[in-house]
Protein backbone atom coordinates (compact mmCIF):
# COMPACT_ATOMS: atom_id res chain seq x y z
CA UNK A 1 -205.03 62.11 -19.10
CA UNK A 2 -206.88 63.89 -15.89
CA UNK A 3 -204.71 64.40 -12.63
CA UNK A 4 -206.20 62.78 -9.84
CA UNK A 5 -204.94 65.20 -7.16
CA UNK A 6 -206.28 68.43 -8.86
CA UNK A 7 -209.56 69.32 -9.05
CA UNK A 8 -211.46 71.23 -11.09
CA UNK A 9 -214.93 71.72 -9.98
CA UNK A 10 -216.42 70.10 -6.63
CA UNK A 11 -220.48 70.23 -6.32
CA UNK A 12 -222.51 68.90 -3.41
CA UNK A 13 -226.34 68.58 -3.26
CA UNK A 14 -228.15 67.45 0.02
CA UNK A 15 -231.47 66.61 0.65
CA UNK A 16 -233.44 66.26 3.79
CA UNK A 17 -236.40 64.34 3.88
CA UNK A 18 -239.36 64.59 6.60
CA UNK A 19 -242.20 62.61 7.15
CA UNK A 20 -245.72 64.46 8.36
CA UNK A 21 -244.81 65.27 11.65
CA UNK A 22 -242.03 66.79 10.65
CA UNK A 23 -239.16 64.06 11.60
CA UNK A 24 -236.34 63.22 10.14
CA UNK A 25 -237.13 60.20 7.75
CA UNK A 26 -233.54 60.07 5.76
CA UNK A 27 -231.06 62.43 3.85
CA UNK A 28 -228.82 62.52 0.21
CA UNK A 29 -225.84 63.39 -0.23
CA UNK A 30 -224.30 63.53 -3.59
CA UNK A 31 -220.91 64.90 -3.97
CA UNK A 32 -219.12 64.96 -7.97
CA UNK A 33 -215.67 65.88 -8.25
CA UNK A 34 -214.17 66.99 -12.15
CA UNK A 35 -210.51 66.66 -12.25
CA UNK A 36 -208.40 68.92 -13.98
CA UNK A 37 -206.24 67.63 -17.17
CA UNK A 38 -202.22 66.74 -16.76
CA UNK A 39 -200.32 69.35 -17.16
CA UNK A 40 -197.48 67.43 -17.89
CA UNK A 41 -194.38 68.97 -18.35
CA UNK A 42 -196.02 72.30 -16.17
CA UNK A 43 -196.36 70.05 -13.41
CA UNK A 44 -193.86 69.46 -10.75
CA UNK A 45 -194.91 65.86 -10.34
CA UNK A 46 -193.86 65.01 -14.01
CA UNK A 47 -190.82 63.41 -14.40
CA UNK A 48 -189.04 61.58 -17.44
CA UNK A 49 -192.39 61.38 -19.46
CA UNK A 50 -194.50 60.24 -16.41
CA UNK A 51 -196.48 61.22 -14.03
CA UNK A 52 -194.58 60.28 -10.18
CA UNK A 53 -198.17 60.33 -8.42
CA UNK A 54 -199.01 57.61 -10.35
């Protein structure tokens, strides 16, 4: 079980793109998000055996 309010790691990549004359043709983003596990019992959200975010 992950927690979907914590996250672990958060990477971005972007990538401009330009045509010959050097204009602005189109752009990436990418954005990934790792989410850290349940801490369960640790967590202040956890409450008789569940998670309250939930």
């Amino acid at each position: 079980m992950f927690c979907p309010y914590v996250r672990k790691t958060y990477t971005r990549y972007t990538g401009i793109y330009y045509n010959e004359d050097n204009l602005e043709v189109g752009s990436l983003i990418h954005e990934r998000y790792t989410n850290e596990e349940c801490k369960k019992e640790q967590c202040g959200a956890w409450y008789k055996g569940k998670c309250r975010y939930n």
